[in-house]
N, C-alpha and C. Protein backbone atom coordinates (compact mmCIF):
# COMPACT_ATOMS: atom_id res chain seq x y z
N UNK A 1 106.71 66.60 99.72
CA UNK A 1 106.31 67.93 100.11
C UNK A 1 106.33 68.02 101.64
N UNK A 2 106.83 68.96 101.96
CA UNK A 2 107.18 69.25 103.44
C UNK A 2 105.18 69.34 103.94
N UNK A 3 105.60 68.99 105.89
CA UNK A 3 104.11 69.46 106.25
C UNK A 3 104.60 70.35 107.60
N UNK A 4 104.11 70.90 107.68
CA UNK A 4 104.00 72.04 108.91
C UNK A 4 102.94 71.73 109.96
N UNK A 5 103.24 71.32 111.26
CA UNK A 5 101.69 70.85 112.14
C UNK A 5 101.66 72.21 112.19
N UNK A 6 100.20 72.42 112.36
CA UNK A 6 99.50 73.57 113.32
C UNK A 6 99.71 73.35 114.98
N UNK A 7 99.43 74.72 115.14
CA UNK A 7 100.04 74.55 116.71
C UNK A 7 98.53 75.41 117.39
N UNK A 8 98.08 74.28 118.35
CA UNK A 8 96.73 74.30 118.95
C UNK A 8 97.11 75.68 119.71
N UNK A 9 95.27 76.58 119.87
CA UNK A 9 95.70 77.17 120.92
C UNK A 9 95.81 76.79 122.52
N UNK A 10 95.66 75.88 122.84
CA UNK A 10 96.23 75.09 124.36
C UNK A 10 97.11 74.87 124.77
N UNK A 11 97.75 74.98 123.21
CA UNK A 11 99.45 74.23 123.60
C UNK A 11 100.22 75.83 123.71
N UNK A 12 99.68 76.80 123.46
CA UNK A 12 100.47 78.09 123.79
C UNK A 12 100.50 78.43 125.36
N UNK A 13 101.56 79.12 125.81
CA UNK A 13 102.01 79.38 126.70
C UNK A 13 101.47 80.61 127.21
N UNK A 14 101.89 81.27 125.93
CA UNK A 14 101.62 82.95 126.68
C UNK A 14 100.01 83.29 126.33
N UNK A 15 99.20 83.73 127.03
CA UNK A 15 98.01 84.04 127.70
C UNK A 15 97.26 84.77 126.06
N UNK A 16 98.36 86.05 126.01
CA UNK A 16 97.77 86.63 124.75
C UNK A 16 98.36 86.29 123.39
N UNK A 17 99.12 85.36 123.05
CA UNK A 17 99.10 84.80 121.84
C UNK A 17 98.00 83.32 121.86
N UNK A 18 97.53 83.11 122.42
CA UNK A 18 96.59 81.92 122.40
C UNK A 18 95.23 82.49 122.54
N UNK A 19 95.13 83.52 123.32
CA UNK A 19 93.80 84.40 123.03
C UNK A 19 93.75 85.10 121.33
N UNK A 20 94.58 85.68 120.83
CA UNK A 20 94.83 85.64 119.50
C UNK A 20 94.70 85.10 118.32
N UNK A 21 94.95 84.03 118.73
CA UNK A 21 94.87 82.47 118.22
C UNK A 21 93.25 81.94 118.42
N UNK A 22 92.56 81.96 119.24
CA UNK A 22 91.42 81.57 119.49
C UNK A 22 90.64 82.68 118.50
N UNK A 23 90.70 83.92 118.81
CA UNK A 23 90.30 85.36 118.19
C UNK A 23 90.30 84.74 116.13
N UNK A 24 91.63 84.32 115.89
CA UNK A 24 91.38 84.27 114.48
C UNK A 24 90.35 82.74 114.13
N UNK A 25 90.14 81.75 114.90
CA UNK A 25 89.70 81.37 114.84
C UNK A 25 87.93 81.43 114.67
N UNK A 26 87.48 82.52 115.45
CA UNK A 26 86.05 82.95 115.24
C UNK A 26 86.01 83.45 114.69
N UNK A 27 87.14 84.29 114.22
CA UNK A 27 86.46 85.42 113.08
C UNK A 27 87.37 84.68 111.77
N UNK A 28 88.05 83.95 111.91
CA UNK A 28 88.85 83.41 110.61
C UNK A 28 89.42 84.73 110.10
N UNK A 29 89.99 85.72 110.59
CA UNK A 29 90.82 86.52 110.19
C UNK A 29 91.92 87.04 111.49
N UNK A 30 93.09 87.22 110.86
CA UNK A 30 93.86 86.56 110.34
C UNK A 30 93.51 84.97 110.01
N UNK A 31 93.99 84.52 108.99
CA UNK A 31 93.12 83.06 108.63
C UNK A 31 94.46 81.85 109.62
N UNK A 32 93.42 81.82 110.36
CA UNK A 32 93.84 80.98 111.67
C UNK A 32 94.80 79.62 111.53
N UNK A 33 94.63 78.83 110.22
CA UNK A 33 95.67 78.08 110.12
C UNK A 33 97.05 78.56 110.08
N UNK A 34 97.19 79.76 109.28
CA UNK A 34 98.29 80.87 109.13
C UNK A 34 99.10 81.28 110.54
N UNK A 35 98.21 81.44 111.35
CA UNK A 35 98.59 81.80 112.42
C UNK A 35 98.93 80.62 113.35
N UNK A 36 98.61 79.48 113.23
CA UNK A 36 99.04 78.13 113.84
C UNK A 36 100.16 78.08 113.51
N UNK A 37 100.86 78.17 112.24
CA UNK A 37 101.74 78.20 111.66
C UNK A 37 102.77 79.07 112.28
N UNK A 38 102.82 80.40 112.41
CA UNK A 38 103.75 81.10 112.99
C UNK A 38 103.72 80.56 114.76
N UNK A 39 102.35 80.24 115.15
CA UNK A 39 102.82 80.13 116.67
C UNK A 39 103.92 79.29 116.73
N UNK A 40 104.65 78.10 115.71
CA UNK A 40 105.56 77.50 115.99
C UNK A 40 106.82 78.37 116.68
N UNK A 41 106.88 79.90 115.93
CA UNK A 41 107.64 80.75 116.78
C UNK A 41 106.65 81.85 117.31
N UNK A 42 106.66 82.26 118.70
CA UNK A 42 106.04 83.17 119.35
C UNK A 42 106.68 84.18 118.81
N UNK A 43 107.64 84.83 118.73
CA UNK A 43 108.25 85.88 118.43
C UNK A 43 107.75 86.45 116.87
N UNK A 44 107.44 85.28 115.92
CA UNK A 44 107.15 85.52 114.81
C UNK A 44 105.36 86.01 114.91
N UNK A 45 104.90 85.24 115.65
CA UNK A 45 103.35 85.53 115.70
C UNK A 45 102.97 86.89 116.37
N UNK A 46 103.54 86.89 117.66
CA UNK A 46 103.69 88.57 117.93
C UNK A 46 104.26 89.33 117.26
N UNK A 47 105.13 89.36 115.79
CA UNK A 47 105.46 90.37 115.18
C UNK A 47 104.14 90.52 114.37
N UNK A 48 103.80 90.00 113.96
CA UNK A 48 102.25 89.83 112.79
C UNK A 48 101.45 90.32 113.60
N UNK A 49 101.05 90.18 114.64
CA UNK A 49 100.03 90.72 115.72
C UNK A 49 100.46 91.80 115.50
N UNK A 50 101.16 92.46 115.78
CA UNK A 50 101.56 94.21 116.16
C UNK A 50 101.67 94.45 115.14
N UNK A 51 101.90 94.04 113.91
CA UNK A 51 101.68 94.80 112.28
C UNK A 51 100.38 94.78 112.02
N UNK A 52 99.76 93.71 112.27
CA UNK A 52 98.25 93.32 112.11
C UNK A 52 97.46 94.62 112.63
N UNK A 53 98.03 94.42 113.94
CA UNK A 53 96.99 95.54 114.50
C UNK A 53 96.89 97.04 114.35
N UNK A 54 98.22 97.41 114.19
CA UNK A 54 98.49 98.89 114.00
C UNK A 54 98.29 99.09 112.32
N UNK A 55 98.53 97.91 111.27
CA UNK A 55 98.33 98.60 109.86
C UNK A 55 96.81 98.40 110.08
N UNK A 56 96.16 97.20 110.21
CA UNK A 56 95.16 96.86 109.28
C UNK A 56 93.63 97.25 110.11
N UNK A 57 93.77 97.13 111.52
CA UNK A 57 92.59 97.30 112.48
C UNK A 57 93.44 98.73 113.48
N UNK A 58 94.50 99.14 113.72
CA UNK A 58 94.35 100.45 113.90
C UNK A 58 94.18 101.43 112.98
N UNK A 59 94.04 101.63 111.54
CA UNK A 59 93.41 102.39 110.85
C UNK A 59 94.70 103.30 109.84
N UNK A 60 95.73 102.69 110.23
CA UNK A 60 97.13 103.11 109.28
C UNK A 60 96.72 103.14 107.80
N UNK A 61 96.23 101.54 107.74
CA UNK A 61 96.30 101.54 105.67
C UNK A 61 94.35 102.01 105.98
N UNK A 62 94.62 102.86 104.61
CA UNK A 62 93.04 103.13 104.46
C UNK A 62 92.11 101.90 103.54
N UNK A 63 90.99 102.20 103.57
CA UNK A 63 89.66 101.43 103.34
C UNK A 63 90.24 100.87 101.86
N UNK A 64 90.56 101.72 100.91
CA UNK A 64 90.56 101.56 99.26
C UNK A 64 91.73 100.61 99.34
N UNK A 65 93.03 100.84 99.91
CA UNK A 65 93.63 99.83 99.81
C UNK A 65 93.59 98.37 100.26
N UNK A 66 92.76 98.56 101.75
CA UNK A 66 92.64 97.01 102.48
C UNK A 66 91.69 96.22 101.14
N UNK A 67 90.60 96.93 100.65
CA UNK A 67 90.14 96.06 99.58
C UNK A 67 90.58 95.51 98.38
N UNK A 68 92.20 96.31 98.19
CA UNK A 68 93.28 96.17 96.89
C UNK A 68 93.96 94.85 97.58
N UNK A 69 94.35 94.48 98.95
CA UNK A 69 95.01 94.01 99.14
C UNK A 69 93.83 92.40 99.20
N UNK A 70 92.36 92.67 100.15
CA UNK A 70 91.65 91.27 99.57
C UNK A 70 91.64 90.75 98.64
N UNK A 71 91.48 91.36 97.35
CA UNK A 71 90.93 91.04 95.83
C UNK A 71 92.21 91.05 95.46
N UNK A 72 93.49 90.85 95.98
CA UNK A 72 94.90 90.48 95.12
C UNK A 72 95.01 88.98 96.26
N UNK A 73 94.37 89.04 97.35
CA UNK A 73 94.80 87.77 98.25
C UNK A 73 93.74 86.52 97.84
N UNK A 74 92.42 87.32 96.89
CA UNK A 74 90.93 86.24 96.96
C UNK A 74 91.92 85.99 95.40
N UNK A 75 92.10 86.81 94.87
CA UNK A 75 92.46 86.26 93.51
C UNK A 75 93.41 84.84 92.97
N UNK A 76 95.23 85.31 93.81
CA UNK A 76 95.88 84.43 94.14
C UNK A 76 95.35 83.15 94.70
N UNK A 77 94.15 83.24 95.76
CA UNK A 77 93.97 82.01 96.06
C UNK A 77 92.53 81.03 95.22
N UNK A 78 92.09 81.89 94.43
CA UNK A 78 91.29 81.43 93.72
C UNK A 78 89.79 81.27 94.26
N UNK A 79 89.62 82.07 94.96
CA UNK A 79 88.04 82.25 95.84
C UNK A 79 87.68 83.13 95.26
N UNK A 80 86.12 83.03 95.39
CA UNK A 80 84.91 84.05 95.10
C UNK A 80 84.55 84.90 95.96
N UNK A 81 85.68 86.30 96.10
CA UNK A 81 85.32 87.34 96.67
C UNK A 81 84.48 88.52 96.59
């Protein structure tokens, strides 16, 4: 089985993808290993950032669905949401 390192936020370059990175870390949302994961490409992690922010915390998708989309993500992963 393949492994993917995580990619620290120290080892990032650019200022606001490692502030980002630190950010999912306290709040564990976006779930911060996830996002270690894309920092392997910056380009990929700033695309998720700017979808992130404009669907889910600028207020695009509404309330009823962000909770359709937890309870299909708690389900798949088998947590008690």
């Amino acid at each position: 089985m393949a492994r993917v390192s995580y990619v620290r936020p120290e080892d990032i370059e650019e200022p606001d993808l490692r502030q980002a990175m630190r950010d999912a870390m306290l709040k564990s949302t976006p779930r911060p290993e996830i996002q270690a994961i894309r920092a392997h490409q910056p380009e990929v992690l700033r695309a998720f950032l700017y979808t992130w922010e404009r669907l889910f915390k600028g207020g695009v998708v509404d309330r009823q669905l962000k909770e359709l989309c937890r309870l299909r993500v708690s389900t798949t992963l088998g947590c008690n949401y």
